[in-house]
Each structure stands twice: as C-alpha cells, then as structure tokens.
Protein backbone atom coordinates (compact mmCIF):
# COMPACT_ATOMS: atom_id res chain seq x y z
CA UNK A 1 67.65 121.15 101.63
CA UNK A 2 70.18 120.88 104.46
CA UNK A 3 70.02 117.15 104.00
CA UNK A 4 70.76 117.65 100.42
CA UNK A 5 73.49 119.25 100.11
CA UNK A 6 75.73 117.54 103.27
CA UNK A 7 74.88 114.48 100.79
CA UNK A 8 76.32 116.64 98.22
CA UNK A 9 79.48 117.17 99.64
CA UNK A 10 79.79 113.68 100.75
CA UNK A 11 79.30 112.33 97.42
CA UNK A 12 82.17 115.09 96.18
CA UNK A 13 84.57 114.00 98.47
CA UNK A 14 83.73 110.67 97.37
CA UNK A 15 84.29 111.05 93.77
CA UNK A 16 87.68 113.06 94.65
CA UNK A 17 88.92 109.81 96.64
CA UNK A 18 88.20 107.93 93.30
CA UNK A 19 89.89 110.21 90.90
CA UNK A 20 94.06 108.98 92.05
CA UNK A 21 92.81 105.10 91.34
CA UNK A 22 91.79 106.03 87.63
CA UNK A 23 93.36 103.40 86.06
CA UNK A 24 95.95 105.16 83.94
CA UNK A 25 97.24 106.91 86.96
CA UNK A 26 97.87 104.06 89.61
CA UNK A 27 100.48 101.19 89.71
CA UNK A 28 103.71 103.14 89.57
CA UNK A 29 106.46 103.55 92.60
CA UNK A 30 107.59 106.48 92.44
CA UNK A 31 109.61 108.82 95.12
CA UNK A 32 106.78 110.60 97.34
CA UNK A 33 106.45 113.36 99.63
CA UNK A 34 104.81 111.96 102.82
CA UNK A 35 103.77 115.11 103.98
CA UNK A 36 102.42 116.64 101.50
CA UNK A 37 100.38 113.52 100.39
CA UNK A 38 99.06 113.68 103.99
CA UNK A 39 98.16 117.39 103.93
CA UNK A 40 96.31 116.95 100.57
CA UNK A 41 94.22 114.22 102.44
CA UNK A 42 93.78 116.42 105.06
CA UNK A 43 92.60 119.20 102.43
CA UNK A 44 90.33 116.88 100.94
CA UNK A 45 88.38 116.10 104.11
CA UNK A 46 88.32 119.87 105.71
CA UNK A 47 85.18 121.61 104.48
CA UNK A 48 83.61 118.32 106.25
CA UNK A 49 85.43 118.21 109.61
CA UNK A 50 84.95 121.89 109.65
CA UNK A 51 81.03 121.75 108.81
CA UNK A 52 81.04 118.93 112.20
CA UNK A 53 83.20 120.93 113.99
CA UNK A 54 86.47 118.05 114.14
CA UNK A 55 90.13 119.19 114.67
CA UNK A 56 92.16 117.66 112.20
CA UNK A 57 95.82 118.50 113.27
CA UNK A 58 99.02 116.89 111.30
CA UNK A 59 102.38 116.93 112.82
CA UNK A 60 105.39 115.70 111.39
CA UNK A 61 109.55 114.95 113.26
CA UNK A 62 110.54 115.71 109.38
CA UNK A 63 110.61 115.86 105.93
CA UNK A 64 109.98 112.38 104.28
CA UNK A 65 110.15 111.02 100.88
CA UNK A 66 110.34 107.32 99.87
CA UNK A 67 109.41 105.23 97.31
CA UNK A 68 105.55 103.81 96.76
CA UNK A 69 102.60 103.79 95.30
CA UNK A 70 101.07 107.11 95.77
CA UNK A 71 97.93 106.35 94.97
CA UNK A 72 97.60 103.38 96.99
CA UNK A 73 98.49 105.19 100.13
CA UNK A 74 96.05 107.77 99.39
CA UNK A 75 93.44 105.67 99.18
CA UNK A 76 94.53 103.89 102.56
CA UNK A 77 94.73 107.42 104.53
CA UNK A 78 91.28 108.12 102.99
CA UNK A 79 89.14 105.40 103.89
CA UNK A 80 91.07 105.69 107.68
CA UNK A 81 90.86 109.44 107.88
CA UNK A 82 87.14 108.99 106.93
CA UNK A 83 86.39 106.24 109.48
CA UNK A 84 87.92 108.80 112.17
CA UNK A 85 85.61 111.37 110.47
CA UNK A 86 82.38 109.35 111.15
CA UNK A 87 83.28 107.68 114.50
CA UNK A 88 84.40 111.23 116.59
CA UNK A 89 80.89 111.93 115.87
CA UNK A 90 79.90 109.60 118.78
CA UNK A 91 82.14 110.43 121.57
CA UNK A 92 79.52 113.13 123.28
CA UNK A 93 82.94 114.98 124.12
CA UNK A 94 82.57 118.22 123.14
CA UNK A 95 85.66 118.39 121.30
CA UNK A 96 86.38 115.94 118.32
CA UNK A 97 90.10 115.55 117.43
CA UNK A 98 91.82 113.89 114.64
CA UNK A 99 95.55 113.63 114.51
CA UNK A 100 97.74 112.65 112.14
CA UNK A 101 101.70 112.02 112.83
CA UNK A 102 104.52 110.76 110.99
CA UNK A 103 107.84 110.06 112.24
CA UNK A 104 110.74 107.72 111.58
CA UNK A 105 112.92 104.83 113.66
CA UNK A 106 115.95 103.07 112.14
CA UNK A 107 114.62 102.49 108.68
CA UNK A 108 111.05 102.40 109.14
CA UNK A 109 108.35 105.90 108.73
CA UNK A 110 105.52 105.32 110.73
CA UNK A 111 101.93 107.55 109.83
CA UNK A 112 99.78 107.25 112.78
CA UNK A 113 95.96 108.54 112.88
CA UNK A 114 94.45 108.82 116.42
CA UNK A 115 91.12 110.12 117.27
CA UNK A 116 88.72 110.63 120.55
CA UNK A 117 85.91 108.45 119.29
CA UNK A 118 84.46 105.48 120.35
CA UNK A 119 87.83 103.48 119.52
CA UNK A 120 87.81 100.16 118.37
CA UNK A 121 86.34 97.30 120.26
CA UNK A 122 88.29 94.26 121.62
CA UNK A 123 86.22 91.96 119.88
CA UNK A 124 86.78 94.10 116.67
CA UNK A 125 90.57 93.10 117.20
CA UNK A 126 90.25 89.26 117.61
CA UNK A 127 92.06 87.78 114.71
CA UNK A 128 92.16 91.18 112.72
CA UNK A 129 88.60 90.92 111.74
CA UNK A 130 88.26 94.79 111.87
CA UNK A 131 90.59 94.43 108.36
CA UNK A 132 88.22 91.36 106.96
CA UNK A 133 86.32 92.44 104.17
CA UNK A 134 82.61 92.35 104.70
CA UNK A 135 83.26 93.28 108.20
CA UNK A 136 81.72 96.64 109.65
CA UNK A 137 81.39 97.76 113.36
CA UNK A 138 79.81 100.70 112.51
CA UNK A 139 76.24 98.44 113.54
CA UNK A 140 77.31 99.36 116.98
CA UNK A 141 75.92 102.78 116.60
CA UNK A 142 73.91 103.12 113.03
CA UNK A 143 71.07 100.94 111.26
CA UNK A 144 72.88 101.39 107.68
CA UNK A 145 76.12 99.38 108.98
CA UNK A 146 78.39 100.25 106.07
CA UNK A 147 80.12 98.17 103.30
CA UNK A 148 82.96 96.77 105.39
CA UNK A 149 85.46 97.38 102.44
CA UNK A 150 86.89 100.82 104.06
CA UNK A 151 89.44 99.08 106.29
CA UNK A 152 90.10 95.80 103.99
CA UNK A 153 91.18 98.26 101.24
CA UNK A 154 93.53 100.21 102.98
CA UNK A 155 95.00 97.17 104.82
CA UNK A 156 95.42 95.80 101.25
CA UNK A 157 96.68 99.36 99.54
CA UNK A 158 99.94 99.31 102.54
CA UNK A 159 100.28 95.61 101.76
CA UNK A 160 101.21 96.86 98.36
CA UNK A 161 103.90 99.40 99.74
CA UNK A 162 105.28 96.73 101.39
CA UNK A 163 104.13 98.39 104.31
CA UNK A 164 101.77 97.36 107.46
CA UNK A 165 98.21 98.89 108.88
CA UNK A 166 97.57 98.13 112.97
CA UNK A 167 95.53 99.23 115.27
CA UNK A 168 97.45 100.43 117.95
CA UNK A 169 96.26 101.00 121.95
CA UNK A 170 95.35 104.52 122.25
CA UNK A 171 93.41 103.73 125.85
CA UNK A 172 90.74 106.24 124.45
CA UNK A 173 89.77 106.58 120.70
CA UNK A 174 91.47 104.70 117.74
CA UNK A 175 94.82 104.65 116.38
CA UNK A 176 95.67 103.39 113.61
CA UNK A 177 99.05 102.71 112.10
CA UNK A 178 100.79 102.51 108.89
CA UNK A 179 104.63 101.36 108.87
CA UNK A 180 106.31 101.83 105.83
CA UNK A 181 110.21 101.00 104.76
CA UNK A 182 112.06 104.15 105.03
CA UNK A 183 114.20 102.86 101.43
C-alpha cells in the first residue's frame, strides 16, 4: 500500500509538471517573477522532499522580473529540481540539502541549484553528454536507468530564453546553472 501511494504522488507531481506545457498556454514571453516561479517549483516538489526528509531552501540577493517563457523555465527547474530530488537520496549523509539561489551580475540573473548528492561525474561532463538526449547516469546507482530526456529538455527549454544551463564545480554534490539576460 505504501508502495502505492509514493507512486501516487509521483505520478501527481508528474502530471502537475505537464499541465504549464498544455499547448494553449506555452510559447509566449512575457515579464516574469523569478522568484515566485521558483517558489511555486519549490511548492510543487515539497510533500516529496518532506516525505524523504530533503531540505529544499531558496534564497534570493532580490526581486527579479524579466522577460521569457514561463513555461519553459518551469519545465527546466523541474526536471533539475527533480534530478536533485532523486540523487540526494544516495549520499548516506544524513542530511539531504537542496538549494536554490538567484542573483544578478551586470546584466545577467543567474538561478543556481546545488545539492549534497553524488554530484555529477567527470566523465558525465566530457563534451556535455550529461545534456545529450538519450543519455542517463542514473545506471550508476539504479537498474531502471531513466529516459535521459530530463536534462536535454531543460538544456533545450533555457536555450529558448536565450539563456544557458552548466554544470558548475560544487567540489561535493551538483550544481547546476541557469544564466539568463537580465533585459
């Protein structure tokens, strides 16, 4: 029963990510909050990260609202916040930590997500194959290897925003991020 309904609320949060791409809802710039877009992300991953016992934490330098695709950013902070989600899991540390930060240099916001799992392997980094589609490195640690489409999507979705997704050195975990044009 247990097993049940933990695949019950994954497939909810699933269907919840899908709902923003509905077709008649995506393809529009428009002027967003940042923050809050973040914090509903959050929100939509917290009965989850509280039923595994994460830390999701979101810190911001500001206030920021700029022009892009909402939806497309939502899906990018999704399939990242989720991959965070699933590797903490496999750190053995007895806290798991997700953070999420935005702040801003010269013209540029920056959204990083950092967490204390496994991190990302150097061979996952060679040529960017972490962000080829197909590609999963979740086969380090689980039979069922995943899709490989979680990372390629949101690499894709900042493309769109004119923006940029990196993995960044965060000597223990992942960090992942997002630059966007301040506009």
């Amino acid at each position: 029963m247990q097993k049940l309904s933990a695949e019950a609320k994954r497939l909810s949060v699933f269907f919840n990510r899908l709902d923003p791409l509905a077709s008649n809802k995506r393809g529009r710039r428009k002027k967003t909050n940042l923050n809050n877009l973040i914090k509903n992300v959050l929100e939509l991953f917290q009965e989850v990260s509280d039923d595994e016992g994460i830390k999701m934490e979101f810190t911001s330098s500001d206030e920021f609202h700029i022009n892009i695709i909402e939806e497309d950013l939502y899906m990018a902070l999704t399939n990242i916040i989720e991959n965070a989600i699933f590797w903490v899991k496999y750190t053995g540390e007895a806290t798991m930590n997700i953070e999420v930060s935005i702040f801003d240099k010269d013209d540029k916001v920056f959204i990083e997500i950092s967490d204390n799992g496994l991190g990302v392997s150097t061979d996952d980094l060679v040529d960017d194959i972490i962000f080829t589609p197909g590609y999963s490195a979740k086969k380090r640690v689980i039979e069922d290897n995943g899709t490989g489409l979680g990372l390629a999507i949101a690499g894709e979705a900042v493309q769109r925003n004119n923006g940029k997704l990196e993995v960044i050195d965060a000597g223990k975990g992942a960090c992942f991020r997002i630059t966007l044009d301040r506009n």
